[in-house]
N, C-alpha and C. Protein backbone atom coordinates (compact mmCIF):
# COMPACT_ATOMS: atom_id res chain seq x y z
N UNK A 1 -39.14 -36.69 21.83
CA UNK A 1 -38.49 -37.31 20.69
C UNK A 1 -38.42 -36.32 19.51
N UNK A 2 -39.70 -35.64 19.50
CA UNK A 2 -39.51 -34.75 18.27
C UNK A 2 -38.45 -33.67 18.44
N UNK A 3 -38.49 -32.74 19.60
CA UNK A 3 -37.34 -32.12 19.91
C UNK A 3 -36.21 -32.48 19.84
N UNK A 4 -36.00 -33.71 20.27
CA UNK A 4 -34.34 -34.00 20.09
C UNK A 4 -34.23 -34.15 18.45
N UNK A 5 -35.32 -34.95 17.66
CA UNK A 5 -34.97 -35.06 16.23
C UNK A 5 -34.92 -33.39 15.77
N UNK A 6 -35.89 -32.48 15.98
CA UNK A 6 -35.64 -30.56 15.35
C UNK A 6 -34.08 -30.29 15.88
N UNK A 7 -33.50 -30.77 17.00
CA UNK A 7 -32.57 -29.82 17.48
C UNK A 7 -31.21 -30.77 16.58
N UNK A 8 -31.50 -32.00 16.87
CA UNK A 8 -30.69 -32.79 15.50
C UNK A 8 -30.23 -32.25 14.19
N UNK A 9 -31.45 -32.49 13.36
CA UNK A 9 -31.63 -31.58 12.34
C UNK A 9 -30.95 -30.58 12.73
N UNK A 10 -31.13 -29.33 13.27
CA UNK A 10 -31.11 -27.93 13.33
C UNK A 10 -29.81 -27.70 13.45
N UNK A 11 -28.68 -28.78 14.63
CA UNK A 11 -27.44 -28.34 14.23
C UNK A 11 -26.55 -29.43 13.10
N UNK A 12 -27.51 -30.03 12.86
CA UNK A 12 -26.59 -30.50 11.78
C UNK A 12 -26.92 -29.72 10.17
N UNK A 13 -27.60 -28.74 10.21
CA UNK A 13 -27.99 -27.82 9.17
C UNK A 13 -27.31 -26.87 9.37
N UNK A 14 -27.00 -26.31 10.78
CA UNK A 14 -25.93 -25.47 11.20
C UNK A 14 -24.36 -25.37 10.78
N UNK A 15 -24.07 -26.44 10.86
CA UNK A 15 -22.77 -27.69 10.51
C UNK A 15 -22.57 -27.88 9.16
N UNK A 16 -23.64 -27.94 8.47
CA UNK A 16 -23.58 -27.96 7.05
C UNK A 16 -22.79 -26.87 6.40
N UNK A 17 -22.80 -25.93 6.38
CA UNK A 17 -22.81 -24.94 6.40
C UNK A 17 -21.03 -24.16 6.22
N UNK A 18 -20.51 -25.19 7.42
CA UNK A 18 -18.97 -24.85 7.05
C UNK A 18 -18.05 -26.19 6.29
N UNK A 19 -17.39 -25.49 5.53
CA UNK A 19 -16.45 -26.45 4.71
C UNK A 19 -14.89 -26.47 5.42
N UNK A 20 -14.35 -27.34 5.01
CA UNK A 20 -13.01 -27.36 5.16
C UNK A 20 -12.09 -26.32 3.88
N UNK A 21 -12.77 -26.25 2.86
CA UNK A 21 -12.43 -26.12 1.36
C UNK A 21 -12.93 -24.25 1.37
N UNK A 22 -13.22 -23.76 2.60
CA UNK A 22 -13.99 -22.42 2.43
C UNK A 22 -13.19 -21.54 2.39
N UNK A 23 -12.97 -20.51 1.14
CA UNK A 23 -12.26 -19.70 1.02
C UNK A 23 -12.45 -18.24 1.67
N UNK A 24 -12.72 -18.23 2.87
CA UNK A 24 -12.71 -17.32 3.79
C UNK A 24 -11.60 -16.42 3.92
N UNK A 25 -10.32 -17.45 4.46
CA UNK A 25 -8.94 -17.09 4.71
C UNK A 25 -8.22 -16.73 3.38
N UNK A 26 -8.54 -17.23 2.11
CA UNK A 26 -8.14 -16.65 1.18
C UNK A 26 -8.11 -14.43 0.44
N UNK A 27 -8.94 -14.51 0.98
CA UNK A 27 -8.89 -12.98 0.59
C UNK A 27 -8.01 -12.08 1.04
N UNK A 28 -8.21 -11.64 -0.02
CA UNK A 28 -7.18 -10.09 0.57
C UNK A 28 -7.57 -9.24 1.46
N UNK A 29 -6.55 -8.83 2.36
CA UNK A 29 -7.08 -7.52 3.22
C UNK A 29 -6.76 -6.42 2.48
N UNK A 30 -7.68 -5.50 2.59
CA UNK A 30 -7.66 -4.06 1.88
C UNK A 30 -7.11 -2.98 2.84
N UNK A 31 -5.47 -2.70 3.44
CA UNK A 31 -5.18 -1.56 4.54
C UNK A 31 -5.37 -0.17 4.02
N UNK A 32 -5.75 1.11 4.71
CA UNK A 32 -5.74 2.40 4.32
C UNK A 32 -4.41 2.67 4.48
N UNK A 33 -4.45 3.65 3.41
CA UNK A 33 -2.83 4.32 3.97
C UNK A 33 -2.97 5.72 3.98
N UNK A 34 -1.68 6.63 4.32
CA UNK A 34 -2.20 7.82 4.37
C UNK A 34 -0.37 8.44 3.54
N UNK A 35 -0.82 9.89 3.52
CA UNK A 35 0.21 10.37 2.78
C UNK A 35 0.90 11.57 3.31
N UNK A 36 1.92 12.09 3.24
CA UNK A 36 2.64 13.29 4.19
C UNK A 36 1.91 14.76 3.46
N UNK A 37 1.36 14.25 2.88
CA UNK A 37 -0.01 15.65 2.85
C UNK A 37 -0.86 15.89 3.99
N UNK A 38 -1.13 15.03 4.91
CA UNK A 38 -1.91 14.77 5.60
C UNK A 38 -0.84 15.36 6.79
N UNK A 39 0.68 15.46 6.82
CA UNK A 39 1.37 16.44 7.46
C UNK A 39 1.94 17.49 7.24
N UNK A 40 1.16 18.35 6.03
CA UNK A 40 1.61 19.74 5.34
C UNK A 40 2.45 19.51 3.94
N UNK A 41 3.13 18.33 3.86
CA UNK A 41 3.42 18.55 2.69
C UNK A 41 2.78 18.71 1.41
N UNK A 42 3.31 19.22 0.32
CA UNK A 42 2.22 19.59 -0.88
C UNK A 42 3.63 18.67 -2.27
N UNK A 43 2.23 18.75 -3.43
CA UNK A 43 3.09 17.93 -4.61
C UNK A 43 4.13 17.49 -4.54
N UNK A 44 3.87 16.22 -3.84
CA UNK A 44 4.87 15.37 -3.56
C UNK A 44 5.53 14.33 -4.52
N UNK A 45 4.64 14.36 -5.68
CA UNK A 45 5.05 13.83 -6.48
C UNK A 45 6.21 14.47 -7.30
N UNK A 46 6.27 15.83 -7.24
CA UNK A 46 7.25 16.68 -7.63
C UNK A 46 8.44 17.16 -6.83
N UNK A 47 8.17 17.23 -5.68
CA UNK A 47 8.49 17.72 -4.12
C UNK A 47 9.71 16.99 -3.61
N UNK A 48 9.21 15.43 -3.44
CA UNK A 48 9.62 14.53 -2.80
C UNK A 48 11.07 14.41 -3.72
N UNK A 49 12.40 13.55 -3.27
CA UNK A 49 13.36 13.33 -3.58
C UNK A 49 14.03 12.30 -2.70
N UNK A 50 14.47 11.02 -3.06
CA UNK A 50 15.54 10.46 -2.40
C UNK A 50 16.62 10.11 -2.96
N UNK A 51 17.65 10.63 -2.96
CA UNK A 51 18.76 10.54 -3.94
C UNK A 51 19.73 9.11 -3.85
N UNK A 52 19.26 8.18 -2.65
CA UNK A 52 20.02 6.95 -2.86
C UNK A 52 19.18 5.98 -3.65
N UNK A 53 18.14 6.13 -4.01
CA UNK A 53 17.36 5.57 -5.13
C UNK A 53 18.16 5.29 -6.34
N UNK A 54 18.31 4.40 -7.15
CA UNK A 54 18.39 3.82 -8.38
C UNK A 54 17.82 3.72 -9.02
N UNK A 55 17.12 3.76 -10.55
CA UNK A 55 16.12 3.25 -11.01
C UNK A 55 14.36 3.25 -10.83
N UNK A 56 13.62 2.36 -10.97
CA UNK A 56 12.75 2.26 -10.73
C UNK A 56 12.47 1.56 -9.29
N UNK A 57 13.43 2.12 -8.07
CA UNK A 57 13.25 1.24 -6.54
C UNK A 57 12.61 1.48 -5.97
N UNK A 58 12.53 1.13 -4.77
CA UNK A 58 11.77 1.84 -3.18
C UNK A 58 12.37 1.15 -1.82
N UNK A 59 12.11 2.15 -1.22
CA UNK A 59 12.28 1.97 0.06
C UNK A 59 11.43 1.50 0.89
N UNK A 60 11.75 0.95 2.53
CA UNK A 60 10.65 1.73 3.66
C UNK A 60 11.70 2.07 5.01
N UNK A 61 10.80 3.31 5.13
CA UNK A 61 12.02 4.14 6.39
C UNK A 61 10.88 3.54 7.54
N UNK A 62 11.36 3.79 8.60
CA UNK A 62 11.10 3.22 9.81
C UNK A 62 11.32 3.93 11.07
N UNK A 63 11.72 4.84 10.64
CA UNK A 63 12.37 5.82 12.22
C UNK A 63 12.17 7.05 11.69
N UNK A 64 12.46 8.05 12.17
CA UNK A 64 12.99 9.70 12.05
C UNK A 64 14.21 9.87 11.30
N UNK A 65 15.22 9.18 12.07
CA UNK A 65 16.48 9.80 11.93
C UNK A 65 16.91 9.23 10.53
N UNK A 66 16.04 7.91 9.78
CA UNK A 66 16.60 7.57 8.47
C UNK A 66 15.09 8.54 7.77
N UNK A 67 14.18 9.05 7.95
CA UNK A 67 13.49 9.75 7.25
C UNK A 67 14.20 11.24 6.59
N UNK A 68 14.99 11.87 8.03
CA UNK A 68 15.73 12.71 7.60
C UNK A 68 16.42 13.07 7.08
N UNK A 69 17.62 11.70 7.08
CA UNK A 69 19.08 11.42 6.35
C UNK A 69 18.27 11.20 4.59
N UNK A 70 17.59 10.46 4.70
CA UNK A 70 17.01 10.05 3.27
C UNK A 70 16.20 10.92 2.29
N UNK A 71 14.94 11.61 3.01
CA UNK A 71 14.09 12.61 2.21
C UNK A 71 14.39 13.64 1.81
N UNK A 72 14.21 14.27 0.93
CA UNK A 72 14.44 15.93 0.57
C UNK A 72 13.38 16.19 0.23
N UNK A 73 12.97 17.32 0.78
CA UNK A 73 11.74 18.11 0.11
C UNK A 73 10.47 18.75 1.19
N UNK A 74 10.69 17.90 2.21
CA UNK A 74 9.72 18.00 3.06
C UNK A 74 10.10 17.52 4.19
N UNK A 75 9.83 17.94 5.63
CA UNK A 75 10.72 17.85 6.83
C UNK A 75 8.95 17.46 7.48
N UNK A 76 8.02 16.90 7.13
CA UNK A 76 6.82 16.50 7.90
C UNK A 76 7.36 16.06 9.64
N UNK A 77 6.75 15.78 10.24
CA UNK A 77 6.68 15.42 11.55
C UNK A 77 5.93 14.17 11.88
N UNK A 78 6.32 12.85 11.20
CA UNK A 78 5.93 11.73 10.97
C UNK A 78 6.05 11.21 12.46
N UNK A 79 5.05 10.27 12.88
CA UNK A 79 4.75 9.48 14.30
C UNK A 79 5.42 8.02 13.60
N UNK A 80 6.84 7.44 13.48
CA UNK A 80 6.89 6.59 13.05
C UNK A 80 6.72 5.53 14.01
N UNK A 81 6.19 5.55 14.95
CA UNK A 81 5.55 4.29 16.11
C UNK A 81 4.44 3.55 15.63
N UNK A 82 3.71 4.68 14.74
CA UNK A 82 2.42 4.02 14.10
C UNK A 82 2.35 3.61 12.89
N UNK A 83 2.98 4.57 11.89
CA UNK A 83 3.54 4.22 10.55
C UNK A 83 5.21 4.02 9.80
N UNK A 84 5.27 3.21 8.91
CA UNK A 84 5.93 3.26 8.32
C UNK A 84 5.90 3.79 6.92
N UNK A 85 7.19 4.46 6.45
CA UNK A 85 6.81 5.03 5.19
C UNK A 85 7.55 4.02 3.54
N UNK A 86 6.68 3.67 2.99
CA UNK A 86 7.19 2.88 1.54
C UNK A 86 7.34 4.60 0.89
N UNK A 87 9.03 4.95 -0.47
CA UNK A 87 8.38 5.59 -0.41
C UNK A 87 9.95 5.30 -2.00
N UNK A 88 8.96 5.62 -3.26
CA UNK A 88 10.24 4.73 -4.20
C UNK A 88 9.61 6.04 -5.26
N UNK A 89 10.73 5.66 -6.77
CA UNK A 89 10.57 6.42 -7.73
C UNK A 89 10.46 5.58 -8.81
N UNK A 90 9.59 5.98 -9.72
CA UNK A 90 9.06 5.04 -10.93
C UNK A 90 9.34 6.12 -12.08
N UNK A 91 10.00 5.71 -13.30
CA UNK A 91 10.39 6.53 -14.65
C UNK A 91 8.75 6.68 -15.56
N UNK A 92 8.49 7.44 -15.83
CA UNK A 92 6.83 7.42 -16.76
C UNK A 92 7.46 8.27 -17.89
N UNK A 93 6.44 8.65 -18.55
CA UNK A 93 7.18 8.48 -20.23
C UNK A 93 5.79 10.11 -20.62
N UNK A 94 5.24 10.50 -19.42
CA UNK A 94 4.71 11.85 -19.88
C UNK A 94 4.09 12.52 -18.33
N UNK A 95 3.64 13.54 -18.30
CA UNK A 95 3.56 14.28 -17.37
C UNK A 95 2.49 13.40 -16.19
N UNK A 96 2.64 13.47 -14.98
CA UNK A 96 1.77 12.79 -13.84
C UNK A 96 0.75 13.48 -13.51
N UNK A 97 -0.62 13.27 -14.01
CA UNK A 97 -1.59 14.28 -13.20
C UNK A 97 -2.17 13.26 -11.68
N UNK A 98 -2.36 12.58 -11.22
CA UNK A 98 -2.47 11.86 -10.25
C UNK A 98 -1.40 10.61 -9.79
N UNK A 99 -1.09 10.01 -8.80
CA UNK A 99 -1.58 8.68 -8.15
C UNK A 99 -2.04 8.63 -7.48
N UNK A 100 -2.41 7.06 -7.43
CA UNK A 100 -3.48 6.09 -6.64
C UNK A 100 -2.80 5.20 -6.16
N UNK A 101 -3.49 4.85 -5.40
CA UNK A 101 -2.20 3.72 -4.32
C UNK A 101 -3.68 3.29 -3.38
N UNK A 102 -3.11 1.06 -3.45
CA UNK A 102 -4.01 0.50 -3.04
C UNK A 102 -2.99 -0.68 -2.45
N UNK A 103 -2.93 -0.73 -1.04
CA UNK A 103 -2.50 -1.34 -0.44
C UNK A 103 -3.42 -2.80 -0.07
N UNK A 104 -2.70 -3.46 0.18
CA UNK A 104 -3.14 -5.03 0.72
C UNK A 104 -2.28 -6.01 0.99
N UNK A 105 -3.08 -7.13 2.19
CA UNK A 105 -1.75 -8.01 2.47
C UNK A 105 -3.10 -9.01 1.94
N UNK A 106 -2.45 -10.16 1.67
CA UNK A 106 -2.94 -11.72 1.13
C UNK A 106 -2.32 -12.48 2.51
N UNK A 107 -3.23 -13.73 2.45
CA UNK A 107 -3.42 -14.79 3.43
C UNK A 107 -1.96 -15.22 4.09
N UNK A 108 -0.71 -14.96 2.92
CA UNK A 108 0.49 -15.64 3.71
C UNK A 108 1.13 -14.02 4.21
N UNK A 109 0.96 -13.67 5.03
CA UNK A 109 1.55 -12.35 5.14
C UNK A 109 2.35 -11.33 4.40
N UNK A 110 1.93 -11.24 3.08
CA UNK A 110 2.69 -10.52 1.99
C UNK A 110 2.05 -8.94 1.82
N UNK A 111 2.74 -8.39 2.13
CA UNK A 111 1.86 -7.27 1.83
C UNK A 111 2.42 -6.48 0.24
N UNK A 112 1.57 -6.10 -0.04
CA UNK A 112 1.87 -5.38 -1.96
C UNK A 112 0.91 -3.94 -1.53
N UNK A 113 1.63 -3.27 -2.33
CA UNK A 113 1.09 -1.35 -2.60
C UNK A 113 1.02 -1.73 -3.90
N UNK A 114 0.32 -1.35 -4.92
CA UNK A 114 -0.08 -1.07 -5.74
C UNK A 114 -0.25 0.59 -6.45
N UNK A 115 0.44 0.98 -7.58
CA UNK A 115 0.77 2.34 -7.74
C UNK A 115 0.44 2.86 -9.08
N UNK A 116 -0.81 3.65 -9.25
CA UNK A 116 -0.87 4.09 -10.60
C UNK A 116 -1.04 5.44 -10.95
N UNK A 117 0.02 5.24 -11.83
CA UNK A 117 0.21 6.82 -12.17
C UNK A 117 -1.24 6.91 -13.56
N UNK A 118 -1.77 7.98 -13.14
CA UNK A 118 -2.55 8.76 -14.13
C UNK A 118 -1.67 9.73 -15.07
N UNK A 119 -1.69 9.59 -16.39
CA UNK A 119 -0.65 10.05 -17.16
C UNK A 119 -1.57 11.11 -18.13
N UNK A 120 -0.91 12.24 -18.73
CA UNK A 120 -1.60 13.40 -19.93
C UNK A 120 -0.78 13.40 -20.39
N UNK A 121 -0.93 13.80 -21.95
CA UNK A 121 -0.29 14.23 -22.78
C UNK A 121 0.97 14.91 -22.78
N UNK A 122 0.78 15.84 -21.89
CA UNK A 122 1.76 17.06 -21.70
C UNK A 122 3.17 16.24 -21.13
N UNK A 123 4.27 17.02 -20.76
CA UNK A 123 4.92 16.69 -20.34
C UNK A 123 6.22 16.14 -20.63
N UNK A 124 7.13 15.85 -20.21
CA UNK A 124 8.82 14.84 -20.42
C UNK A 124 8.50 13.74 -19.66
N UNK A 125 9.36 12.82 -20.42
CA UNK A 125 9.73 11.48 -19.27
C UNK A 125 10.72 12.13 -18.12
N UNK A 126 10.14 11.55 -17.31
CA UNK A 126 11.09 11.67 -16.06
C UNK A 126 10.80 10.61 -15.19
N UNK A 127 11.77 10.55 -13.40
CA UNK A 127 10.93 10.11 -12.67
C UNK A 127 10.00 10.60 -11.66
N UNK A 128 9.06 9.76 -11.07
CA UNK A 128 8.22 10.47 -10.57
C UNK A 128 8.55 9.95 -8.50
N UNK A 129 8.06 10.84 -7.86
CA UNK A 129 8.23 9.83 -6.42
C UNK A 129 7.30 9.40 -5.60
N UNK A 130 6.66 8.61 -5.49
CA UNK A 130 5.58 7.83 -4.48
C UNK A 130 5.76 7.55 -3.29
N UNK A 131 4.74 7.77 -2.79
CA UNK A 131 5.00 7.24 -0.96
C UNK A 131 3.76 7.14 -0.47
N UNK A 132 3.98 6.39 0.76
CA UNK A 132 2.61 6.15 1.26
C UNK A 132 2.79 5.58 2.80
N UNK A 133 2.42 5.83 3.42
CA UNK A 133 2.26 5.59 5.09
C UNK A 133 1.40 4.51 5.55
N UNK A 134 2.02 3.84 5.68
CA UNK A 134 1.19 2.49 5.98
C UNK A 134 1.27 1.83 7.50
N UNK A 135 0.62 1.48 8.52
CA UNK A 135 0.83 0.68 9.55
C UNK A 135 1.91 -0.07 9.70
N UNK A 136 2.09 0.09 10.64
CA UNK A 136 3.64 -0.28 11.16
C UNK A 136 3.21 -1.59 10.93
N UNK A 137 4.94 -2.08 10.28
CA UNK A 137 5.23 -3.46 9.82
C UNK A 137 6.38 -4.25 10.76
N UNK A 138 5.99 -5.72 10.71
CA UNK A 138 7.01 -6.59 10.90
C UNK A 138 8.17 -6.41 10.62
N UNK A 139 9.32 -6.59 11.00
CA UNK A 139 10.38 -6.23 10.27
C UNK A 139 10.75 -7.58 8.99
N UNK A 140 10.12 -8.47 9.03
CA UNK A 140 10.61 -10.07 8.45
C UNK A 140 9.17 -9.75 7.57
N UNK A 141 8.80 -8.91 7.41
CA UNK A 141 7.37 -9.06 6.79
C UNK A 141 7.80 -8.80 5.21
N UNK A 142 7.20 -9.30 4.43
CA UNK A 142 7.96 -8.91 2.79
C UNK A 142 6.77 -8.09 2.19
N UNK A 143 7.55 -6.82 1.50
CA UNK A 143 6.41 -5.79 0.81
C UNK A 143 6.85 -5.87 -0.43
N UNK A 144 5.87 -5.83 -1.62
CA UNK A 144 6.59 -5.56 -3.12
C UNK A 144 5.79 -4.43 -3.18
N UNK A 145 6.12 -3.93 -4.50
CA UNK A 145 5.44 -2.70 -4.94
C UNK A 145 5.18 -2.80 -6.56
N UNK A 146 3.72 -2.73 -7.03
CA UNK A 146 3.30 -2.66 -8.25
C UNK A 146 3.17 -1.67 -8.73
N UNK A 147 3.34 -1.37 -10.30
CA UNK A 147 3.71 -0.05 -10.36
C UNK A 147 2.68 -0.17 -12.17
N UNK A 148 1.55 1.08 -12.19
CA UNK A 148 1.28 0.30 -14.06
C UNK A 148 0.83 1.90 -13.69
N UNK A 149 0.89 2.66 -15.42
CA UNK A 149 0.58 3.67 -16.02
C UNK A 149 -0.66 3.56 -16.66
N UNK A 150 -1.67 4.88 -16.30
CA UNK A 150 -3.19 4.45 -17.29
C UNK A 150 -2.79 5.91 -17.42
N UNK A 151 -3.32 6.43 -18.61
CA UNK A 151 -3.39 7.58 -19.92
C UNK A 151 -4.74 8.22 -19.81
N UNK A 152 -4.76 9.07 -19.54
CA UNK A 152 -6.07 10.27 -19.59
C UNK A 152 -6.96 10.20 -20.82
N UNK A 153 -6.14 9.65 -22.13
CA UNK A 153 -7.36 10.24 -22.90
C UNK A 153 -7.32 9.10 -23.64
């Protein structure tokens, strides 16, 4: 009797334990990404060029043959089976000494890059070009891209 009442207890303490209301599934996933430095290219922020760009846009290429038609600056040797490339231009208002880029998808399949330019003194407005290599995507999958400036000094 006592055993069946401990093992009672024991999974209903077990049981306790999960909610319906548990924000488990809520979090963000945090993906790595990687960058065409990682295939010889150098200052890409300077380097890089896509001239059907408008504004403050972006892209994502998906193959070779639109990496080629599209990029200037760098002819990397991208595996696009594994990655896809996001890869846009943002206007900043003084010289770029870094970005940072923090990718993530949220619970309804949204994925967002996140993009911050580290800014100095020095410099002209211009634009700048970002990219980032991310795991191959859905094609129906929706990506935005965040874009905020933080100042060196």
């Amino acid at each position: 009797m006592i055993k069946r009442y401990c093992l009672l207890l024991g999974a209903t303490l077990c049981l306790a334990g999960c909610t319906i209301s548990d924000d488990y599934y809520d979090r963000d996933v945090f993906i790595r990404t990687e960058g065409l430095e990682l295939f010889g290219c150098y200052n890409t922020k300077d380097n890089l060029y896509v001239p059907t760009l408008q504004g403050n846009e972006f892209t994502i290429i998906t193959n070779t043959r639109d990496y080629r038609n599209l990029v200037q600056g760098c002819n990397a040797a991208v595996d696009f089976r594994q990655f896809d490339l996001i890869i846009g231009q943002y206007w900043v208002q003084s010289n770029t000494e870094d970005i940072k880029y923090v990718y993530k998808k949220n619970r309804y399949n949204e994925y967002t890059l996140f993009v911050e330019f580290l800014q100095n003194r020095g410099g002209r407005a211009r634009f700048v070009t970002y990219h980032a290599l991310v795991p191959k995507l859905h094609p129906r999958d929706p990506v935005f891209v965040e874009t905020i400036e933080t100042y060196a000094w």
